[in-house]
Protein backbone atom coordinates (compact mmCIF):
# COMPACT_ATOMS: atom_id res chain seq x y z
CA UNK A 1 94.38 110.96 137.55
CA UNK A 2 97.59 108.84 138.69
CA UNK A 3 100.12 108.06 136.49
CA UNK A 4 99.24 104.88 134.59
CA UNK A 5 100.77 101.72 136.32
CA UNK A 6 101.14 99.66 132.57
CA UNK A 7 101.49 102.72 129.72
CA UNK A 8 101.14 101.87 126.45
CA UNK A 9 101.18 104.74 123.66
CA UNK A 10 98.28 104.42 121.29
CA UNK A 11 98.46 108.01 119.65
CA UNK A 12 99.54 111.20 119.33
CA UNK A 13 98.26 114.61 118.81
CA UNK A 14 99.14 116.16 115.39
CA UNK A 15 97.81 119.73 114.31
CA UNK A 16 94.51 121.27 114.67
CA UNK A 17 91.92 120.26 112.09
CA UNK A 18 89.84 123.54 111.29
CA UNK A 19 88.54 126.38 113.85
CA UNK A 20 86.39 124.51 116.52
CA UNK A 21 88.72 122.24 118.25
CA UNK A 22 89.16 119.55 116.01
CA UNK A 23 92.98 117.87 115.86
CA UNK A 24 94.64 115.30 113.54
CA UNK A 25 95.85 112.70 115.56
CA UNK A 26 98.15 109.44 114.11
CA UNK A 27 97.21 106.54 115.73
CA UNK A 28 98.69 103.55 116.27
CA UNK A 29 96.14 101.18 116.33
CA UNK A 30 95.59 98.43 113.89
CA UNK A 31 92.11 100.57 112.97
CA UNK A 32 92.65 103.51 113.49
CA UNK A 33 88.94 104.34 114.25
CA UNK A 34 89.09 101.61 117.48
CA UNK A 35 90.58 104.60 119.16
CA UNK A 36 87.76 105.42 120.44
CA UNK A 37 87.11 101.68 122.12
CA UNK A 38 89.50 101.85 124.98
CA UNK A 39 87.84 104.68 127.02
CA UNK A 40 89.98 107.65 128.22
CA UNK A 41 93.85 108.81 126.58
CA UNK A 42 96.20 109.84 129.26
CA UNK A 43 98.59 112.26 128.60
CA UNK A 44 102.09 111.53 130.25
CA UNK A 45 101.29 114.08 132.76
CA UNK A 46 97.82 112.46 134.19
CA UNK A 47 95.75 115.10 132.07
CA UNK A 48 92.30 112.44 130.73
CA UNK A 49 90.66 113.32 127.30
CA UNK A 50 87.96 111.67 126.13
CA UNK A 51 86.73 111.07 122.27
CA UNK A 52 83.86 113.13 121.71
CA UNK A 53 83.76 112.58 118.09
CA UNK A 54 86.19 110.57 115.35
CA UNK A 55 86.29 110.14 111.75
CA UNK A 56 89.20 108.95 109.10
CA UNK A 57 91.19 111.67 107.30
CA UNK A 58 93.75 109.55 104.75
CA UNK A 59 96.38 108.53 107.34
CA UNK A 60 95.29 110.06 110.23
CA UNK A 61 91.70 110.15 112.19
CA UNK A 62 90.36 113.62 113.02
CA UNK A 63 89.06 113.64 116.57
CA UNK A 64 87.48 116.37 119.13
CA UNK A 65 87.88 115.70 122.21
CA UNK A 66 85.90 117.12 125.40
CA UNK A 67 87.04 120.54 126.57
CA UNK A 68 88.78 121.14 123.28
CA UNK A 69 86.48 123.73 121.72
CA UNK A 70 88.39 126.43 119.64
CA UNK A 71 91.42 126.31 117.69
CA UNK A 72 93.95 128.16 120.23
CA UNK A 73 93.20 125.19 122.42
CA UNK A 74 93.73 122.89 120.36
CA UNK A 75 96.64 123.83 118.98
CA UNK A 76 98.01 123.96 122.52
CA UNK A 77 98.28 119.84 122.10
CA UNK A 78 99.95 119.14 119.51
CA UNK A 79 102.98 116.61 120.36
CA UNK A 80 100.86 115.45 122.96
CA UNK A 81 101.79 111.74 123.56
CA UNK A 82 98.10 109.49 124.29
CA UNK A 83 98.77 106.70 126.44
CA UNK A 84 95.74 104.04 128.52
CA UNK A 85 96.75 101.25 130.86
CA UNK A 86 98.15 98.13 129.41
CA UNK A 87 95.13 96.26 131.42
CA UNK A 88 92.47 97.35 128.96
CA UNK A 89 94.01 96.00 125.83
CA UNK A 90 92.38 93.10 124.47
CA UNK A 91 94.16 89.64 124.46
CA UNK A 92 93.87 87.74 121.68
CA UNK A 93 96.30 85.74 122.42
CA UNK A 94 97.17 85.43 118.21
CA UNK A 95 100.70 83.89 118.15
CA UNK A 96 101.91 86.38 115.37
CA UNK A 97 100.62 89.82 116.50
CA UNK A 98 102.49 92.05 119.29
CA UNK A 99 101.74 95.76 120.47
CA UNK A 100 104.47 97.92 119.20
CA UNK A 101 105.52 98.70 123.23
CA UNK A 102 106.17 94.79 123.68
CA UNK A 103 108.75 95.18 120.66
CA UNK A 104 110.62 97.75 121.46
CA UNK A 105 113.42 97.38 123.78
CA UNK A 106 113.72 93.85 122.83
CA UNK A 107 117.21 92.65 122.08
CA UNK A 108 118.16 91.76 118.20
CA UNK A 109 119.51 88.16 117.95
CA UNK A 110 121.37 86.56 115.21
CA UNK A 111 123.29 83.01 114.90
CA UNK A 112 126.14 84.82 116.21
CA UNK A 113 124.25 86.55 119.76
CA UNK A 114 122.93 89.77 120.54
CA UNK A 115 123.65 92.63 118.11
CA UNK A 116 121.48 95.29 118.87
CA UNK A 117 118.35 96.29 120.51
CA UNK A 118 114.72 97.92 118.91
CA UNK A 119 114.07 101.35 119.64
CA UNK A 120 110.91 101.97 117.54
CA UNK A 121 108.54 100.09 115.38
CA UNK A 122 107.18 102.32 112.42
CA UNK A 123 104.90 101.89 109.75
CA UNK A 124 105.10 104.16 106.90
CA UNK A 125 102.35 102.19 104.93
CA UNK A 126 103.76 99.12 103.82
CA UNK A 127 104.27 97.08 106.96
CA UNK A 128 105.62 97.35 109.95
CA UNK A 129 109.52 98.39 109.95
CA UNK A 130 111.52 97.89 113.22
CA UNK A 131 113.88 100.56 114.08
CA UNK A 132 116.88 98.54 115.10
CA UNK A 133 120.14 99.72 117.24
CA UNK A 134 123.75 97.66 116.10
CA UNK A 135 126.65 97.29 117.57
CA UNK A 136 129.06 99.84 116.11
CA UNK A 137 126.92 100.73 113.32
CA UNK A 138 123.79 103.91 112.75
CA UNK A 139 120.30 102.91 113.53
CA UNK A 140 118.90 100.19 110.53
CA UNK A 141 115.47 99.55 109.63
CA UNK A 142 114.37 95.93 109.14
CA UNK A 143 111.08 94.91 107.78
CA UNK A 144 108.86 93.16 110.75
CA UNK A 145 108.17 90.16 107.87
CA UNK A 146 108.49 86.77 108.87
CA UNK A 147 111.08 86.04 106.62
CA UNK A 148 113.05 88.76 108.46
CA UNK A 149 112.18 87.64 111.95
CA UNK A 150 111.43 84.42 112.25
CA UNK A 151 111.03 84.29 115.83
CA UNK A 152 110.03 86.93 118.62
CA UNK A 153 109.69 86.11 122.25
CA UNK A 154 108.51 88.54 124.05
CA UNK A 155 109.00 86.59 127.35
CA UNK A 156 112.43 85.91 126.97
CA UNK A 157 113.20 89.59 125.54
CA UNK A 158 114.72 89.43 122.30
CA UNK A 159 113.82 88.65 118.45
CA UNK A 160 115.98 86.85 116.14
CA UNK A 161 116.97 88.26 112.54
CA UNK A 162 117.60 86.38 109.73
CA UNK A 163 120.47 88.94 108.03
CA UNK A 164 119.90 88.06 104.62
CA UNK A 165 116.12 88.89 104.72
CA UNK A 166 116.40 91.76 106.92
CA UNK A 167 119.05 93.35 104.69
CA UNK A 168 122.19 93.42 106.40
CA UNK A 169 124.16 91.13 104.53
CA UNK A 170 124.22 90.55 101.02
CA UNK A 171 124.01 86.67 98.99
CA UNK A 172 127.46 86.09 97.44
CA UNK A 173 126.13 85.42 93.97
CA UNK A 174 128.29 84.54 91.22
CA UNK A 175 130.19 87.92 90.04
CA UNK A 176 129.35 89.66 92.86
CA UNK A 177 131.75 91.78 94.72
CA UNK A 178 132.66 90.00 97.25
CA UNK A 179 132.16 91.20 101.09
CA UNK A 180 129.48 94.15 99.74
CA UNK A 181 127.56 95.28 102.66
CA UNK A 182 123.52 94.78 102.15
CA UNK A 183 123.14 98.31 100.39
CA UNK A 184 122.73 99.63 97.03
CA UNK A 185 125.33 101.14 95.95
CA UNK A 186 123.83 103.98 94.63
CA UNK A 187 122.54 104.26 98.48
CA UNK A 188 119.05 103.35 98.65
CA UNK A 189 118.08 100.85 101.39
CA UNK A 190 116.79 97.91 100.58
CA UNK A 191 113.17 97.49 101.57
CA UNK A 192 110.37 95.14 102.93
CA UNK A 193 109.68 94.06 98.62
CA UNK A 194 113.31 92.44 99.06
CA UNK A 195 112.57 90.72 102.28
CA UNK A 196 109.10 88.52 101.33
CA UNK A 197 106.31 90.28 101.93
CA UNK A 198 104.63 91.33 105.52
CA UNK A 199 104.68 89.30 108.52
C-alpha cells in the first residue's frame, strides 16, 4: 500500500483488550461504531488493517482486527495512528459540521485579525473543544459552540472567535476588576457551560 494521497486520522490504537488480539481503540468518528464503514485503516507507514470484529466499550470501541491474534501482537500497536483517504468520506454537505482535519491548522480570527492558529480539536465528552495557538500566550481551549465561533470557512482558512464566548476576555460588569483576564481566579478555566451550549 502507497501512502494515502488525502489522510485523514479517524482513530487510534489504545491497549490490548484481553488475551486474543483484541485492542481498545478511541475513535474519532461521530459513532464510533461507523468505524467499521470506511473499509481499510492505514497506518502512517502503508501497513492496511481491516475490522474483523467491533463492539462499544464506554468511550472507546473494542476491535480485532485481521492478523492480530494474541496479545503480544497486539500490544505491539498501541499508539498506532489509523488514517483512510479523504475520498471515501461521505459529503453531506451540512453547513455546520467539519472533520476535525479540516479544523485544524485553520487560522483564529477576531475583530482585530489573526491571533492564532488550531492545532487540535478534542472532545473530552461535552463537545468539541478547539485547541487554539495565541500570539504570545500558552495554548487555550475554546469551546467549538456557535456562540464561540460564529463563523468557520474552511475555504478561506480561518475561523472567527467571538472572545467573550470563547473565554478570553472577561464582561466589565459593574464592580468588577477592571482589565481581569477571562480566568477564574482561583485558576479554573472557564468551560463550554459559560459559552452557550454546543455548536
Amino acid at each position: 500500500m502507497s501512502k494515502l494521497e488525502n489522510p485523514v486520522q479517524m482513530a487510534v490504537i489504545g491497549a490490548a483488550h484481553g488475551i486474543k488480539g483484541e485492542l481498545r481503540v478511541k475513535t474519532f468518528t461521530g459513532d464510533p461504531l461507523a468505524l467499521a464503514d470506511y473499509g481499510p485503516l492505514y497506518a502512517k507507514d502503508g501497513r492496511a488493517f481491516q475490522i474483523l470484529d467491533i463492539r462499544p466499550a464506554g468511550t472507546v470501541v473494542v476491535v480485532r482486527f485481521k492478523g492480530v491474534s494474541d496479545r503480544n501482537a497486539a500490544e505491539a500497536l498501541a499508539g498506532t495512528e489509523l488514517f483512510v483517504d479523504r475520498s471515501v468520506l461521505p459529503d453531506d454537505g451540512e453547513e455546520d459540521e467539519f472533520y476535525h482535519a479540516d479544523l485544524i491548522g485553520l487560522d483564529v480570527r477576531d475583530d482585530t485579525g489573526v491571533i492564532g492558529k488550531v492545532v487540535a480539536v478534542h472532545n473530552f465528552g461535552g463537545g468539541d473543544i478547539l485547541d487554539v495557538t495565541l500570539a504570545g500566550r500558552k495554548g487555550v481551549l475554546i469551546p467549538f459552540t456557535q456562540a464561540a465561533v460564529p463563523h468557520v470557512s474552511i475555504a478561506d482558512g480561518f475561523v472567527e472567535i467571538e472572545p467573550l464566548a470563547a473565554g478570553l476576555v472577561e464582561d466589565e460588569e459593574e464592580g468588577a476588576a477592571p482589565g481581569r483576564s477571562g480566568f477564574d481566579p482561583k485558576g479554573r478555566p472557564r468551560g463550554p457551560k459559560d459559552a452557550g451550549g454546543n455548536r
